[in-house]
Protein backbone atom coordinates (compact mmCIF):
# COMPACT_ATOMS: atom_id res chain seq x y z
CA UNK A 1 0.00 0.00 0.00
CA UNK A 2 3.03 2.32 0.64
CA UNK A 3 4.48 1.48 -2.73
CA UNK A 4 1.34 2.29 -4.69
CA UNK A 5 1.31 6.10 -2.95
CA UNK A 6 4.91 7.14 -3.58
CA UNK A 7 4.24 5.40 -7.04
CA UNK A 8 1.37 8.06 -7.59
CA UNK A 9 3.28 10.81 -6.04
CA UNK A 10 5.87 10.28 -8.14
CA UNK A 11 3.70 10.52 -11.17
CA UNK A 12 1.91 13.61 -10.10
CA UNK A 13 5.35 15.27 -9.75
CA UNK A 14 6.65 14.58 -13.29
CA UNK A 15 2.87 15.33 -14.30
CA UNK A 16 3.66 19.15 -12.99
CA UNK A 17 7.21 19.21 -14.12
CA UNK A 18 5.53 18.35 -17.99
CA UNK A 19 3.62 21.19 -17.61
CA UNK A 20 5.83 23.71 -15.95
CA UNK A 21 8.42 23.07 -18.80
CA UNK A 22 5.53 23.43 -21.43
CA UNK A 23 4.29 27.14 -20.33
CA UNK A 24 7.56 27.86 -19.80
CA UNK A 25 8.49 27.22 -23.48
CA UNK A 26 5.25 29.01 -24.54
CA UNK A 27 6.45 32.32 -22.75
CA UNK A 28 9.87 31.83 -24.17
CA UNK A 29 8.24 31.54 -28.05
CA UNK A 30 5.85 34.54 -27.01
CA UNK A 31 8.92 36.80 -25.76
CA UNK A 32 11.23 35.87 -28.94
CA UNK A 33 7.77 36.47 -30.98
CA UNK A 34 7.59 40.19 -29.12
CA UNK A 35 10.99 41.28 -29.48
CA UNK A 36 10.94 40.11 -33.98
CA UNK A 37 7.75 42.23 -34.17
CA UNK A 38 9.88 45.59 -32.49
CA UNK A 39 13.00 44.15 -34.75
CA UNK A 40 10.60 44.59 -37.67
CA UNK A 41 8.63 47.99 -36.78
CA UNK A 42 12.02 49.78 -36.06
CA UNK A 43 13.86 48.22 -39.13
CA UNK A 44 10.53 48.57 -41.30
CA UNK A 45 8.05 51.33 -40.30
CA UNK A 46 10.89 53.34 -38.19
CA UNK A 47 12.96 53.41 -41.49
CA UNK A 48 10.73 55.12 -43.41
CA UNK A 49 9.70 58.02 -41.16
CA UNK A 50 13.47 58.51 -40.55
CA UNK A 51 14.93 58.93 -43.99
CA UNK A 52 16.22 54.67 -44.01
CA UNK A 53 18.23 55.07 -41.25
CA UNK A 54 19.84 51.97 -39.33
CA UNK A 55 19.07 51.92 -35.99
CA UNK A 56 22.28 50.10 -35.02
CA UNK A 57 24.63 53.25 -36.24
CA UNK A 58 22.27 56.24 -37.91
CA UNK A 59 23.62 55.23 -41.33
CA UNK A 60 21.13 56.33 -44.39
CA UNK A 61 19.72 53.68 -46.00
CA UNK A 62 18.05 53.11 -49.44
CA UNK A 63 14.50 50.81 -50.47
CA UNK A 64 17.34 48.18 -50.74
CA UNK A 65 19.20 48.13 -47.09
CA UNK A 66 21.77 49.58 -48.49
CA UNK A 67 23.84 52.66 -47.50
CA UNK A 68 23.67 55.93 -49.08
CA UNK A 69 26.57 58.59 -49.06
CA UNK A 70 25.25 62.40 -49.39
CA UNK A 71 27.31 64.42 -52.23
CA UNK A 72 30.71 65.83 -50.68
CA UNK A 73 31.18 69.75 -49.90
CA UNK A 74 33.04 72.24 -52.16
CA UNK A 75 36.61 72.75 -51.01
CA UNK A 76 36.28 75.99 -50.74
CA UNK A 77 34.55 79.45 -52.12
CA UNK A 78 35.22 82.62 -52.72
CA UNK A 79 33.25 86.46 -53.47
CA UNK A 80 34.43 89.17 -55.34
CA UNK A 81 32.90 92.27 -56.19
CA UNK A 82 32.33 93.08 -59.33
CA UNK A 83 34.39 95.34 -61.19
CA UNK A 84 32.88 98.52 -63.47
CA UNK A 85 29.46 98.11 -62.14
CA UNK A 86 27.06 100.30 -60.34
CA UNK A 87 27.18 98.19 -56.83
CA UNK A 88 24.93 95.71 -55.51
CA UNK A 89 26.74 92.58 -57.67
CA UNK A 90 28.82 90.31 -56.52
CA UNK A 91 30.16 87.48 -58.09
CA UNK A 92 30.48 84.32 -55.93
CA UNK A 93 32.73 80.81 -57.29
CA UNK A 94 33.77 77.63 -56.00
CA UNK A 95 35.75 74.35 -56.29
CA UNK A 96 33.89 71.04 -56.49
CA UNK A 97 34.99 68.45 -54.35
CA UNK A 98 35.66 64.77 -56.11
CA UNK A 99 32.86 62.52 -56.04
CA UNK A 100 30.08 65.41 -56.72
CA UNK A 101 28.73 63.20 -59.40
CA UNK A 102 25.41 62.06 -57.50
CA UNK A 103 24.68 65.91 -56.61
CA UNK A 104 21.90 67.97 -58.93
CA UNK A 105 22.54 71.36 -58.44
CA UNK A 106 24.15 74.00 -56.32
CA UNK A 107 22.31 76.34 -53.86
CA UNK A 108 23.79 79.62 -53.26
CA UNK A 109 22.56 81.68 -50.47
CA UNK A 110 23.28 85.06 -48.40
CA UNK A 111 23.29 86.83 -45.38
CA UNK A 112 23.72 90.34 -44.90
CA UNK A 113 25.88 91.52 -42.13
CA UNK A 114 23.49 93.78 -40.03
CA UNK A 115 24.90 97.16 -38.93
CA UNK A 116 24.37 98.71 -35.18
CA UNK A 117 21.80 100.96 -34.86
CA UNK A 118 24.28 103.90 -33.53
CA UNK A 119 26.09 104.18 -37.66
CA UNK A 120 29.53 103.26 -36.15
CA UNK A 121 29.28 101.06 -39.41
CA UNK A 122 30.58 97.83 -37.20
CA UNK A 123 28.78 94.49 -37.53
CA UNK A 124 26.40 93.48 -34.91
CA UNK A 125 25.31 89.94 -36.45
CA UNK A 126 24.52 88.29 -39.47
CA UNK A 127 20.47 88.89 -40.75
CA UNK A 128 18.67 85.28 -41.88
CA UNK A 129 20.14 83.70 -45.35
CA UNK A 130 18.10 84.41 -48.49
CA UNK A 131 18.14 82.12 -51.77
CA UNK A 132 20.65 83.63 -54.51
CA UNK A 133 20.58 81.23 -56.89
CA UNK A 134 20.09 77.48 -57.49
CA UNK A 135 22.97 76.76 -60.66
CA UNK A 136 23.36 72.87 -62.30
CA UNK A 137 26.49 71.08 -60.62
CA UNK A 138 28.50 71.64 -63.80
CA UNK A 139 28.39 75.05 -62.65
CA UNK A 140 31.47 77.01 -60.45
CA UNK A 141 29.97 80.31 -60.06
CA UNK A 142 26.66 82.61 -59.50
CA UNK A 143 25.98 86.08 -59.70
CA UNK A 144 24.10 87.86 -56.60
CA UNK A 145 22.59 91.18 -58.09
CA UNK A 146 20.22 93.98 -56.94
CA UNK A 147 22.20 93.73 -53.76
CA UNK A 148 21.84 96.84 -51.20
CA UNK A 149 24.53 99.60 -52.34
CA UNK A 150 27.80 99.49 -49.60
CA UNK A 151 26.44 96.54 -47.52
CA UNK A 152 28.62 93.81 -46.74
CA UNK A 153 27.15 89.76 -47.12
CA UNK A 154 28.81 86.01 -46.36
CA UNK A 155 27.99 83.76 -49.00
CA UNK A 156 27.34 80.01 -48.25
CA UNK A 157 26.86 77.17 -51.37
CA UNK A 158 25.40 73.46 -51.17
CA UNK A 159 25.36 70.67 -52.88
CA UNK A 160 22.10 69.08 -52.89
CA UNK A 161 21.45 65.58 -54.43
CA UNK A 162 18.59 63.11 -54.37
CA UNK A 163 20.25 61.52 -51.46
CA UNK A 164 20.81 64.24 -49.63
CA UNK A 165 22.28 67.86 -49.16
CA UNK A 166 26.11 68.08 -48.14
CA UNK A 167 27.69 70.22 -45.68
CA UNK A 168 27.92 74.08 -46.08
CA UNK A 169 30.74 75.97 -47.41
CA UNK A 170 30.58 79.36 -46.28
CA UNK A 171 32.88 82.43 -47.17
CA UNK A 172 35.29 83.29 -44.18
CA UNK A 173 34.82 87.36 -44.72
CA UNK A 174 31.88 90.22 -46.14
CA UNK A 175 32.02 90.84 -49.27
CA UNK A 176 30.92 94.91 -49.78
CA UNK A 177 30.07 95.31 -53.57
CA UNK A 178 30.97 98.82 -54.40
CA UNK A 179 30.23 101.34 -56.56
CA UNK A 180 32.34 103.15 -59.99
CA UNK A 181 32.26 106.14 -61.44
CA UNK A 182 32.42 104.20 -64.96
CA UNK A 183 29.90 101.40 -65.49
CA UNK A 184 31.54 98.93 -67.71
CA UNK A 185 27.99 97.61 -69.20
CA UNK A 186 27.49 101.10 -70.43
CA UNK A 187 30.83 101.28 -72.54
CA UNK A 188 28.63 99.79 -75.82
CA UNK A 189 26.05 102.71 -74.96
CA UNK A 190 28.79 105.20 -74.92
CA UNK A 191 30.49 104.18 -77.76
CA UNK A 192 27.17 105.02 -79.79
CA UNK A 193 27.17 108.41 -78.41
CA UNK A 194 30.31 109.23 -79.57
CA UNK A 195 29.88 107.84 -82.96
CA UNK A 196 26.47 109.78 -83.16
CA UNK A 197 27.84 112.91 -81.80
CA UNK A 198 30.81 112.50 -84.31
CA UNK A 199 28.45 112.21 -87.29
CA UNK A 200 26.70 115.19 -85.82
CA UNK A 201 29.53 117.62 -85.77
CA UNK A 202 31.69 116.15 -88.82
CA UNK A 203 28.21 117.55 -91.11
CA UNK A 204 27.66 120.81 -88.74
CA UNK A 205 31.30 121.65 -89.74
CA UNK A 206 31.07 120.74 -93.32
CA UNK A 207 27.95 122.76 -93.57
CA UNK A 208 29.47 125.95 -92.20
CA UNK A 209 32.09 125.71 -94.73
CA UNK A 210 29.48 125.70 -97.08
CA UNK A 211 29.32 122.21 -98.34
CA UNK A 212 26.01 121.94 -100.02
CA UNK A 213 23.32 119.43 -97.71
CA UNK A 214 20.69 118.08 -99.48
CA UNK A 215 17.31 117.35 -97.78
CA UNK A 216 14.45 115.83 -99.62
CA UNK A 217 11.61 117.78 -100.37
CA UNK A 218 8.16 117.91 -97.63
CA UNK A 219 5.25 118.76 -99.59
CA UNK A 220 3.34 120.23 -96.37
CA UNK A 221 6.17 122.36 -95.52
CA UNK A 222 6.33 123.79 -99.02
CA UNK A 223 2.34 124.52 -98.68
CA UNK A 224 2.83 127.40 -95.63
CA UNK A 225 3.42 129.89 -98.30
CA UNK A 226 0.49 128.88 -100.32
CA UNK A 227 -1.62 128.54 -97.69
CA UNK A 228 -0.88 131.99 -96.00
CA UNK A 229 -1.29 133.19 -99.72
CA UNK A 230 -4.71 132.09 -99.66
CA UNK A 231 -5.77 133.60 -96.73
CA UNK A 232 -4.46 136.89 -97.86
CA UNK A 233 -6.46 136.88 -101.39
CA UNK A 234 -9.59 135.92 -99.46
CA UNK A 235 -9.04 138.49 -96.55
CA UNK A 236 -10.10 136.35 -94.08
CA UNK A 237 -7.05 134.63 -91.10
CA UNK A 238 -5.10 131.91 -90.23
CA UNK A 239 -5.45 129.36 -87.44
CA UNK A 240 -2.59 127.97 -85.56
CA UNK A 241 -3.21 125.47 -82.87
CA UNK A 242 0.36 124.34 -81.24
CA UNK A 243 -0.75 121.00 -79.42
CA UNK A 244 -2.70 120.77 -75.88
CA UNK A 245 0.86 120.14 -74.01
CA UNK A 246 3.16 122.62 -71.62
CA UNK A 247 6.26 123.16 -73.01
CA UNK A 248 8.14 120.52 -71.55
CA UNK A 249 7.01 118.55 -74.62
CA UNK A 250 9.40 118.56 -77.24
CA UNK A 251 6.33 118.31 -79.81
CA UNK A 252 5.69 121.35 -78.37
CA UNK A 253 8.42 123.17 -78.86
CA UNK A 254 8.69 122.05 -82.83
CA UNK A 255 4.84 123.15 -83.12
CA UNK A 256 6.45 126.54 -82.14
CA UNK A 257 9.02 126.89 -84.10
CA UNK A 258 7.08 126.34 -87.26
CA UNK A 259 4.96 129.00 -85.72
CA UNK A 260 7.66 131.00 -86.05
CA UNK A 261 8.02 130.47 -89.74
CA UNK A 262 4.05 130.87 -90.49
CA UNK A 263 3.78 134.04 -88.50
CA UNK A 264 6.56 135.75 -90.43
CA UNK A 265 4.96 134.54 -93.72
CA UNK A 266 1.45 136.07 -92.53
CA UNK A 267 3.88 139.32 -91.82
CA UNK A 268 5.39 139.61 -95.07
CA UNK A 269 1.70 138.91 -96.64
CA UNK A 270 -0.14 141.40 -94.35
CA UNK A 271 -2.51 138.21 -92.74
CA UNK A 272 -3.82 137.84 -89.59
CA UNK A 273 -3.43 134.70 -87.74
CA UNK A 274 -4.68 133.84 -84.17
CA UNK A 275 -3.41 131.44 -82.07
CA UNK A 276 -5.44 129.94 -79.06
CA UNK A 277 -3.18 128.21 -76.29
CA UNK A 278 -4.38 125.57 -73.51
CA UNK A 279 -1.12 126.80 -71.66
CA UNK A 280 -0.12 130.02 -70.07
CA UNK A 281 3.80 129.06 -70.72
CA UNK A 282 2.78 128.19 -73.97
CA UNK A 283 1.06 131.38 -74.42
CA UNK A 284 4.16 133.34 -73.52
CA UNK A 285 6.50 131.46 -75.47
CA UNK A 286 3.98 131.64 -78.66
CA UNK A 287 3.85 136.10 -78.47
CA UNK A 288 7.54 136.05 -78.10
CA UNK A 289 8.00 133.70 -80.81
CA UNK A 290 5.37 135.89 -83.30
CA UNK A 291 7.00 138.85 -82.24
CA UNK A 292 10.29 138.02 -83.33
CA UNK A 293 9.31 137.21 -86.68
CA UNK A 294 7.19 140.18 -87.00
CA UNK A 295 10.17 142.18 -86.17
CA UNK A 296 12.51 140.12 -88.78
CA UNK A 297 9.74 140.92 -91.08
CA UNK A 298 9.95 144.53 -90.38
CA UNK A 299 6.52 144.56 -89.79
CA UNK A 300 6.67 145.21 -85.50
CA UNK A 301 3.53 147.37 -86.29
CA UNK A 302 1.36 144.55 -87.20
CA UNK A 303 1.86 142.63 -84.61
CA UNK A 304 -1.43 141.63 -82.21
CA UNK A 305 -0.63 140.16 -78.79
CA UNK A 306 -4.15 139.68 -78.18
CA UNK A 307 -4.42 137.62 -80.86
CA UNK A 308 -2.22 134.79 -79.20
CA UNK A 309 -4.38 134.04 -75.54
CA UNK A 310 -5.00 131.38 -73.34
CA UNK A 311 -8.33 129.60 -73.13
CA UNK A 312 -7.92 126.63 -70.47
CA UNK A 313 -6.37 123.82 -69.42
CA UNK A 314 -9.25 121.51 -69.95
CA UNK A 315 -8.54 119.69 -72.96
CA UNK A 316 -12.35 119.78 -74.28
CA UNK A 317 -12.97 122.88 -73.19
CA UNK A 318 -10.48 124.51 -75.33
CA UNK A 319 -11.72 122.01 -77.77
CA UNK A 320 -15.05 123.38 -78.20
CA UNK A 321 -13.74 127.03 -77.94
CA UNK A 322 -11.68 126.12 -80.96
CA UNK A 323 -14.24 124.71 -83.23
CA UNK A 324 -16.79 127.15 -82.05
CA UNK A 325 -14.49 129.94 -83.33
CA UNK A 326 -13.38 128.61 -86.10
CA UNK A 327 -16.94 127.90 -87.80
CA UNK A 328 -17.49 131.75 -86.80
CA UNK A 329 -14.30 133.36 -88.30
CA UNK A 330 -14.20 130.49 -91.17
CA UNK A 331 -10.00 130.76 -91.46
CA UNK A 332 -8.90 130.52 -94.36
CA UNK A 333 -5.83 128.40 -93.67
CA UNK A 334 -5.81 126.29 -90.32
CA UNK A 335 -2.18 124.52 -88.71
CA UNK A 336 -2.61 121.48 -86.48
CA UNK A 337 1.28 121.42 -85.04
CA UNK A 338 2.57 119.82 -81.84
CA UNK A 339 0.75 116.92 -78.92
CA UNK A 340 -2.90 115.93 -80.07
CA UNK A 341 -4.51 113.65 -78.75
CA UNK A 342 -8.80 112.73 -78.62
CA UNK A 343 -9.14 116.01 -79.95
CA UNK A 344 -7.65 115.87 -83.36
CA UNK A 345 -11.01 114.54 -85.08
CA UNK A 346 -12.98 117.22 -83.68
CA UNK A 347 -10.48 120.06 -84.82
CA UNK A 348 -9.75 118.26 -88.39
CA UNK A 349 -13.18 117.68 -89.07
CA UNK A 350 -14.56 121.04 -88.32
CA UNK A 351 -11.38 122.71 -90.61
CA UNK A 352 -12.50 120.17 -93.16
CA UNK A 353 -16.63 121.42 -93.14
CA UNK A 354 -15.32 125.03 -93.42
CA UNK A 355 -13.09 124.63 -96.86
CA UNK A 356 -9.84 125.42 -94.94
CA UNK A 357 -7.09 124.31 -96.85
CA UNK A 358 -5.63 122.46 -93.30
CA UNK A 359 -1.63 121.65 -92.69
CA UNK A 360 -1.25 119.10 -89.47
CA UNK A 361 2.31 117.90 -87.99
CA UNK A 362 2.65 115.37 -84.62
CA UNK A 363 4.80 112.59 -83.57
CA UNK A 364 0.96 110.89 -81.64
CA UNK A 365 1.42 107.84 -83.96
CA UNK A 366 -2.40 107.07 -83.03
CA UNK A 367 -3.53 110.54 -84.12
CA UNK A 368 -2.35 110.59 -87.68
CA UNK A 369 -4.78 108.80 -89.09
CA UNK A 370 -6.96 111.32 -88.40
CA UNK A 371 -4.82 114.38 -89.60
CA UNK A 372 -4.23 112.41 -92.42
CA UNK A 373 -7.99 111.52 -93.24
CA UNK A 374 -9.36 114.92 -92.57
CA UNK A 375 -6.12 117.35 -93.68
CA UNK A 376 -4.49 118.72 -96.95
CA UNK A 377 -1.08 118.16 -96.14
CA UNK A 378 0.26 115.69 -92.35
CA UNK A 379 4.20 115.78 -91.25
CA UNK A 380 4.45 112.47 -89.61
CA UNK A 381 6.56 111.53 -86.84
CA UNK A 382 10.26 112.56 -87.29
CA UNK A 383 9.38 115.17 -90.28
CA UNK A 384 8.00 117.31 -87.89
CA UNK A 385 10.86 117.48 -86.02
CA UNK A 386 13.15 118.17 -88.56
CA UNK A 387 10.76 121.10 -89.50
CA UNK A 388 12.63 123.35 -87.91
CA UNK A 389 16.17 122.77 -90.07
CA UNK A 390 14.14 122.29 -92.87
CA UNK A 391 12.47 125.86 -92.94
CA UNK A 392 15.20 127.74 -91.53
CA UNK A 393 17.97 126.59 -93.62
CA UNK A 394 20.83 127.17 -91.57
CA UNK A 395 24.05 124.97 -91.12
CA UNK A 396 24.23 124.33 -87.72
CA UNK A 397 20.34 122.74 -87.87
CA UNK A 398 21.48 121.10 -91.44
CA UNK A 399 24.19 119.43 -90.34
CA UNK A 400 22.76 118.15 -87.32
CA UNK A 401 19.71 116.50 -89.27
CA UNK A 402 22.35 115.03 -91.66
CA UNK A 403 24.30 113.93 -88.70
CA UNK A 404 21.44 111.86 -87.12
CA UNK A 405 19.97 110.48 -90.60
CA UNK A 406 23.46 109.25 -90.92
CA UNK A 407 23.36 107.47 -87.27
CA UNK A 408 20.33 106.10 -87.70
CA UNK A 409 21.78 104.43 -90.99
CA UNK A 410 24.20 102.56 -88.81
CA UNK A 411 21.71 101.75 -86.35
CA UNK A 412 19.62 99.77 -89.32
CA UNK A 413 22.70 98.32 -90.62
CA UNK A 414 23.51 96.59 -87.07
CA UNK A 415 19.49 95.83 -86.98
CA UNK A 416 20.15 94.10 -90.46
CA UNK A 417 22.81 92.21 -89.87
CA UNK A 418 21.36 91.01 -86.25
CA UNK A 419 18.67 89.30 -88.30
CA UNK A 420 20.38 87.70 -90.39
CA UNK A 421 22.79 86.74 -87.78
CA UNK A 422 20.10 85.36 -85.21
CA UNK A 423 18.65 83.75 -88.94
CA UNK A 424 21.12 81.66 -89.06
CA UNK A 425 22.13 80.90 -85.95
CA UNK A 426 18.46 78.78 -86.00
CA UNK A 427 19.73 77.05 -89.20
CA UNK A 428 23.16 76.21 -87.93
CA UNK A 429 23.04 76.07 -84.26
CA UNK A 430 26.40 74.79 -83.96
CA UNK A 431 29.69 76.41 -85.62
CA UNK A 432 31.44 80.20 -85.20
CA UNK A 433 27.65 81.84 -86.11
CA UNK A 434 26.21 81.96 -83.18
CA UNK A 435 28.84 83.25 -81.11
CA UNK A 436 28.91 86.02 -83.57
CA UNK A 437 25.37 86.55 -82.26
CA UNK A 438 26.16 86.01 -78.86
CA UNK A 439 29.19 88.81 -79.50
CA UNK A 440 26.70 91.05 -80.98
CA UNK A 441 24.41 91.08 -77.99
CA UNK A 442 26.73 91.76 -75.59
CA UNK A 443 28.04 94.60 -77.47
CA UNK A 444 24.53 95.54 -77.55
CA UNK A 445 23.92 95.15 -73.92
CA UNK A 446 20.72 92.82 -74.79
């Protein structure tokens, strides 16, 4: 009977042991089950929020497990102002390190070195970097323009890649750009102004020593004296309108000086002519300009101040004083010379329902089809400016308009051979052509 109980205790003991060891290998599967799940989040999920990065040493990672190596830094970099300029440009350039292939592109930034509040002109810190310029990686330099004039700035470049961005270079000093007297851009610019004023005075010269300047013929210049004519056979006066403008308009100022011309005709023919004004300068410079030719005419007598007043600056105002007067008087002869603008239908058309015989000059490009609808006779665009030389006749005036007719000869010449240039340059993209073009532009400033 003894026996048979230790037998049983004995087999309820290795009964307990079974089971002990079996939950205890069930925790051990559930623990190693635990820790492979965190093994997987921070290897898996973890990567992904953190760039690929190992958790064992912070090492980037691509899809693949493998590691990734972010583009090296430039060696080193350098700014410069630059030279013949107005200020405000600096040129910044670097040296690539080896092994830049995997970067993109450059960034180039700035920082401006901020200045104490007291104007000691000492640096008190560095203001927040601002994007210059992002260049391709086969590029070693970058231009920072529109800079502030006299301030000083630390430069900074990065190489970014689709890996990564490397570390920043940064300039060890401020760079101040500065500015010259003589702007080297400008040097194309002022070689046309010499060649211009070159033409100008070589003709000026030859026409004071009497060299003979030719000047083609303007039919509504040659029409004053016919037109003054008329009004003196049919007793009744002349009409001249200079423009709605002050006299800071050069239009203006031509539309007066062919005043002066027409009033000295109307002296020598014993005509009257009026002349309403929107401007009191204008009014001024109109009597002085009629008296002088009255007294070249040697007919001081004649001349009527009141006959040259101001109406108002209100452009249809004066409008409708105009064409009120002139269906009134009925002038024989009305002039249309200097800044029109709405108002040049109105005038033409009522000069035109009277029988004037009408003579209109302006550089408005949108207004002459209107003078040249409505009027006997138009000088368009630069032939009323060369009115002037044309009706006085002297040398200095001459040879000036020679002068510029020759410049603007040149001018079409280089337009010419630009287009033919930039013509071919499309056709043959490759070979010395276009950096003819290329030249040509840069001489040109374009």
């Amino acid at each position: 009977m003894f026996a048979r109980i230790v037998k049983w205790d004995y087999l309820a003991l290795v009964a307990r042991n079974a089971n002990a060891n079996r939950w205890q290998k069930i925790s051990s599967a559930l623990i190693f089950c635990v820790i492979a799940l965190g093994s997987f989040g921070a290897s898996g999920v973890e990567s992904k929020v953190d760039s690929k990065v190992d958790s064992r040493g912070k090492i980037p990672l691509n899809e693949l497990g493998q590691e990734v190596i972010a583009p090296p830094a430039a060696t080193s970099i350098t700014a410069e102002d630059v030279a013949w300029d107005a200020g405000g440009v600096i040129k910044i350039s670097w040296q690539p390190a080896a092994g830049i292939t995997s970067a993109t592109k450059w960034i180039v930034e700035r920082s401006e070195v901020l200045v104490d509040g007291q104007g000691s002109g000492q640096g008190s810190g560095q203001g927040p970097w601002t994007l210059v310029a992002e260049v391709p990686i086969e590029e070693k330099y970058a231009v920072a323009s529109k800079l502030s004039p006299e301030a000083s700035y630390f430069f900074r470049v990065t190489a970014v890649s689709p890996n990564g961005s490397s570390a920043v270079t940064t300039t060890k000093s401020a760079v101040t750009g500065h500015w010259n007297f003589f702007i080297g851009a400008k040097l194309p610019l002022f070689c046309a102004i010499l060649l211009v004023s070159a033409c100008v005075i070589n003709f000026i010269l030859a026409a004071r020593r009497g060299r003979p300047m030719k000047v083609r013929r303007i039919a509504a210049l040659e029409a004053i004296k016919d037109a003054v004519g008329r009004a003196t056979e049919m007793g009744r006066s002349i009409l001249f309108v200079p423009g709605i403008q002050d006299m800071d308009n050069i239009q203006t100022v031509a539309g007066l000086t062919v005043l002066g011309n027409v009033s000295r005709t109307a002296a020598e023919y014993d005509a009257a002519i009026e002349v309403p004004t929107s401007r009191s300068l204008v009014m001024e410079a109109a009597r002085e300009a009629v008296q002088a030719s009255y007294l070249a005419a040697g007919r001081a007598d004649a001349y009527n101040a009141d006959a040259i007043r101001y109406i108002t600056d209100e452009q249809f105002g004066f409008v409708a004083y105009v064409s009120g007067r002139m269906v009134r008087e009925k002038p024989a002869a009305c002039f249309y010379m200097g800044c029109f603008f709405a108002e040049s239908l109105i005038l033409a058309e009522t000069g035109n329902s009277i029988g004037a015989i009408q003579i209109a000059g302006t550089a408005e490009s949108s207004q002459l089809p209107f003078f040249v609808a409505a009027c006997d006779y138009t000088l368009i665009g630069e032939e009323f400016m060369a009115a002037s030389a044309y009706l006085s006749g002297e040398p200095d005036q001459i040879g000036s308009l020679k002068g510029q007719d020759l410049a603007k000869a040149i001018a079409a010449i280089v337009i010419v051979i630009g287009v033919v240039l930039a013509t071919m340059a499309v056709i043959a993209p490759s070979g010395p052509i276009p950096a003819a073009l290329a030249w040509l532009k840069g001489v040109l400033g374009s």
